[in-house]
Protein backbone atom coordinates (compact mmCIF):
# COMPACT_ATOMS: atom_id res chain seq x y z
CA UNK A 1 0.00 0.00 0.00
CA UNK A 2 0.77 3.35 -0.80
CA UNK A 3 1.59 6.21 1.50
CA UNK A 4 -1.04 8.22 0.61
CA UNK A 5 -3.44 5.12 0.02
CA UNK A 6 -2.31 4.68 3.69
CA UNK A 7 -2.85 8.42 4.63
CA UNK A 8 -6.36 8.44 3.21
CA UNK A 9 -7.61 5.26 4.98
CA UNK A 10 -6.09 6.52 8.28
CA UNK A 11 -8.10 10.01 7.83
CA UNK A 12 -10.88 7.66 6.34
CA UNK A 13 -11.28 5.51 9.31
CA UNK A 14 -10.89 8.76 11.97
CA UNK A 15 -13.54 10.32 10.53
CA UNK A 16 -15.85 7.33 10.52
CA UNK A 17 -14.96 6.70 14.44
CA UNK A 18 -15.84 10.51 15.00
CA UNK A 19 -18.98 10.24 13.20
CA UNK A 20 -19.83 7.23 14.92
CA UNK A 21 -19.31 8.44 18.77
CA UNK A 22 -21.42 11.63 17.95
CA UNK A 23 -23.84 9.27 16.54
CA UNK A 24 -23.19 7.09 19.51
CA UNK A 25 -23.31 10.32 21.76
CA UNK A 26 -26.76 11.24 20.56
CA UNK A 27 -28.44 7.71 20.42
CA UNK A 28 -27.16 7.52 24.03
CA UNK A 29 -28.04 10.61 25.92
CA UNK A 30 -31.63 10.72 24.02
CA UNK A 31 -32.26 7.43 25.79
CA UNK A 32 -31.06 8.85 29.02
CA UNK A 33 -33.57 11.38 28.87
CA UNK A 34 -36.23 9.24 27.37
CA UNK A 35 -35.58 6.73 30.83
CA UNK A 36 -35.54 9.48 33.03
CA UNK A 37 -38.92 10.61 31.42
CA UNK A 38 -40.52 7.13 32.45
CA UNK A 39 -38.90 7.08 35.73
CA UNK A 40 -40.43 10.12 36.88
CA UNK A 41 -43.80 9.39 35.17
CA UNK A 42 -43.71 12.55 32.75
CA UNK A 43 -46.23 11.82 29.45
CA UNK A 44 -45.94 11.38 25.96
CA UNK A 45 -47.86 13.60 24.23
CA UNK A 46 -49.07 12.33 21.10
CA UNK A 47 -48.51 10.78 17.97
CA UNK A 48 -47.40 13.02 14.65
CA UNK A 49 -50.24 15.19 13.86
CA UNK A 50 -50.31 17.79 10.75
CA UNK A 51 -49.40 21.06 11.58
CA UNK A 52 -51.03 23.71 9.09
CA UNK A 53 -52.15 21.65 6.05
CA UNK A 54 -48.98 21.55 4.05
CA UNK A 55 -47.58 18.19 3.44
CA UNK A 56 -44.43 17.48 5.03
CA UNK A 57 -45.19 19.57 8.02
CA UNK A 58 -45.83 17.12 10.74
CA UNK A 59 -45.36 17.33 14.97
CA UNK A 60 -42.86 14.63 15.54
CA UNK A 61 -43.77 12.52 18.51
CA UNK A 62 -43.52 15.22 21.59
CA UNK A 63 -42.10 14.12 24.98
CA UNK A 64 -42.26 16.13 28.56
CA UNK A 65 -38.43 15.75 30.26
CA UNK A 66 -38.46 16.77 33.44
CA UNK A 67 -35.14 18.64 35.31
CA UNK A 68 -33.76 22.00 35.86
CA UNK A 69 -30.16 21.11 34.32
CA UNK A 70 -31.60 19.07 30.76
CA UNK A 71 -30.36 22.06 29.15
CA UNK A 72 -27.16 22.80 30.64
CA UNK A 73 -26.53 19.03 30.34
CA UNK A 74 -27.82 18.76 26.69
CA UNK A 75 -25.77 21.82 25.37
CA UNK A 76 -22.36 20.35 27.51
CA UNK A 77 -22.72 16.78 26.15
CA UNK A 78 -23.37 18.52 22.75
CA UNK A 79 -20.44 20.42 22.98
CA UNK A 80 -18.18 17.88 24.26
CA UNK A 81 -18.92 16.07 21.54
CA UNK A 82 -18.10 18.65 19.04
CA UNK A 83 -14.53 19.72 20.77
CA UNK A 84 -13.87 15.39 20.54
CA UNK A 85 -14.43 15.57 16.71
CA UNK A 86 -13.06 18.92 15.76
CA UNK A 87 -9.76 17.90 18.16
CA UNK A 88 -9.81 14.68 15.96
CA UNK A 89 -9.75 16.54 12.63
CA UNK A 90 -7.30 18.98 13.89
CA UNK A 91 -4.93 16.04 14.57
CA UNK A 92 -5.91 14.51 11.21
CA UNK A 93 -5.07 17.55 9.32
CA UNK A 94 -1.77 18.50 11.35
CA UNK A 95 -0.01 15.61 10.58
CA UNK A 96 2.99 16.15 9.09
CA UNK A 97 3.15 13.28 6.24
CA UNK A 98 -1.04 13.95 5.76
CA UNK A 99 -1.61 15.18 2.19
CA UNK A 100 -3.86 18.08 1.46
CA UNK A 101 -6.79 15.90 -0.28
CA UNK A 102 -6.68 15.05 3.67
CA UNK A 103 -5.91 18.10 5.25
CA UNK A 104 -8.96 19.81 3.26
CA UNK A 105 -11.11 17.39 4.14
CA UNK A 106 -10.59 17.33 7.65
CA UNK A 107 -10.99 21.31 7.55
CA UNK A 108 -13.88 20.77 5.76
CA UNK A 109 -15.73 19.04 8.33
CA UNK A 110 -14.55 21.46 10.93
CA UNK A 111 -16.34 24.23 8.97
CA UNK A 112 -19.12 22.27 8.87
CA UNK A 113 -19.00 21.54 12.80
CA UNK A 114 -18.58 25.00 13.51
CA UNK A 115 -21.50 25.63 11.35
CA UNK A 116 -24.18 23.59 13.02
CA UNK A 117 -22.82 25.52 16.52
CA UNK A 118 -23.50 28.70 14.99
CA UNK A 119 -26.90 27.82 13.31
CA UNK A 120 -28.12 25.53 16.92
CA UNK A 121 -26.96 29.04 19.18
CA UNK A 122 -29.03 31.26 16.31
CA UNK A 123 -31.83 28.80 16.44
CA UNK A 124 -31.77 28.62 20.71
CA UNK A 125 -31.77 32.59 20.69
CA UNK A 126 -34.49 33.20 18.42
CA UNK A 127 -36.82 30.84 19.91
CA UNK A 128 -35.69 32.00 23.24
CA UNK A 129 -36.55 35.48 21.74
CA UNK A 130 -40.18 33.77 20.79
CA UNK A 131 -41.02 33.73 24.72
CA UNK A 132 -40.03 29.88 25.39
CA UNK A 133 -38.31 29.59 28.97
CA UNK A 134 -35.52 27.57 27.43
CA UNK A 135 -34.31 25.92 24.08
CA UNK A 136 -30.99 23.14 23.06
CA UNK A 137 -30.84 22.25 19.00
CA UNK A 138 -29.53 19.42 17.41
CA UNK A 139 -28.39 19.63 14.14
CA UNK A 140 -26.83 17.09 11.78
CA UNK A 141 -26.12 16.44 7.95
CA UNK A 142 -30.15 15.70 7.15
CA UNK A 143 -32.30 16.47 10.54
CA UNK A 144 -32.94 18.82 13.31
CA UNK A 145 -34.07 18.23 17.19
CA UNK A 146 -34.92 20.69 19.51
CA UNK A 147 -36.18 20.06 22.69
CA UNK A 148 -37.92 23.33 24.21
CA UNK A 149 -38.86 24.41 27.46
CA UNK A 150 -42.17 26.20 28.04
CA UNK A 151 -44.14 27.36 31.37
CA UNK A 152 -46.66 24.67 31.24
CA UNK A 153 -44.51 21.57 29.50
CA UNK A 154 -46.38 21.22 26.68
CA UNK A 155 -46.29 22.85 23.02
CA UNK A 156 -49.31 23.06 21.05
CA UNK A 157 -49.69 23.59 16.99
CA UNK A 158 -48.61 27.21 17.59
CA UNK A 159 -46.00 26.66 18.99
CA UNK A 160 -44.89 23.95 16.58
CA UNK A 161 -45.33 26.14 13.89
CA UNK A 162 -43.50 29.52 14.79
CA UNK A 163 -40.64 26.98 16.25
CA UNK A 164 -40.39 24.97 12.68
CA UNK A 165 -40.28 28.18 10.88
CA UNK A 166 -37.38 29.03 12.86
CA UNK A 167 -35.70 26.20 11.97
CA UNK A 168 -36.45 25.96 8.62
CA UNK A 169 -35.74 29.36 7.96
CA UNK A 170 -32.15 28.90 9.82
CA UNK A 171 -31.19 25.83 8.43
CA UNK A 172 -32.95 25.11 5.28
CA UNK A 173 -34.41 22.04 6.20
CA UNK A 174 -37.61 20.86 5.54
CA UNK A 175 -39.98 20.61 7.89
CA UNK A 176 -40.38 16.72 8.09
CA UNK A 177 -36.54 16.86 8.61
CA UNK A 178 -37.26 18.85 11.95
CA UNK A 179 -38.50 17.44 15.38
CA UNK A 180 -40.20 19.47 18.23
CA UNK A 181 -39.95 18.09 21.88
CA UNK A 182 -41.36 19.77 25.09
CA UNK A 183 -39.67 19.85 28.09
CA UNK A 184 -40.82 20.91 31.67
């Protein structure tokens, strides 16, 4: 094998394990919340139900998490994750025998890191902004969680509605790419 050939499956393989143990990351602190929700008896609210009439626009399946620190916790883990990945790239692209097919890539996905941060913090403030106590995003290549906090726990088709044109105006996303969550 070739040094580059080697290079590139080095870079390859990093990049899988990073996208994996965000993907890990998420799968795993979603069903943290999602136990603690049964454990202290909070509800589920409903099943997908259309929003305004327009295909595509749907309610995803809306859970009540209960906890003052969800958010701080959410945003941490979130970040944590982020600094893990971007540190990974950084290494990737530093190295000294990488070529820049490698090094370009691994900037590339840094840009694209530091552009879901920017677009989750513009989406948080602007629904924050909206009136709702509290607000963490989610973002990745093709979808969009947000989990929202409101005075009474629960977000009605209102709510869903001036919350998905946030998003959708922020992110581009359609709005069956985009799910809503309540939290109390």
């Amino acid at each position: 094998m070739s040094g580059n050939a080697k290079r590139n499956l080095v870079v390859g393989t990093m990049a899988v394990l990073v996208c994996a143990a965000v993907g890990l990351n998420w799968k795993y602190s979603t069903q943290e919340a999602l136990q603690q929700a049964e454990e202290t008896g909070t509800k589920i609210l409903g099943e997908a139900t259309l929003v305004s009439g327009q295909e595509g626009t749907e309610l995803a399946e809306d859970t009540v998490y209960e906890g003052d620190d969800y958010f701080a916790s959410a945003r941490l883990t979130r970040q944590q994750a982020r600094d893990s990945a971007i540190s990974l790239l950084e290494d990737a692209a530093k190295q000294e025998d990488a070529d820049k097919e490698v090094a370009n890539q691994a900037s590339e996905s840094i840009q694209v890191l530091a552009s879901y941060t920017l677009k989750e913090a513009q989406i948080e403030n602007l629904v924050t902004a909206k009136g709702y106590t509290d607000c963490v995003a989610f973002m990745g290549d093709d979808s969009l969680s947000i989990v929202v906090s409101t005075a009474d726990g629960t977000l009605n088709s209102t709510d869903v509605a001036k919350i998905t044109d946030i998003a959708m105006t922020e992110t581009g996303y359609a709005a069956s790419a985009i799910r809503i969550m309540a939290s109390n």
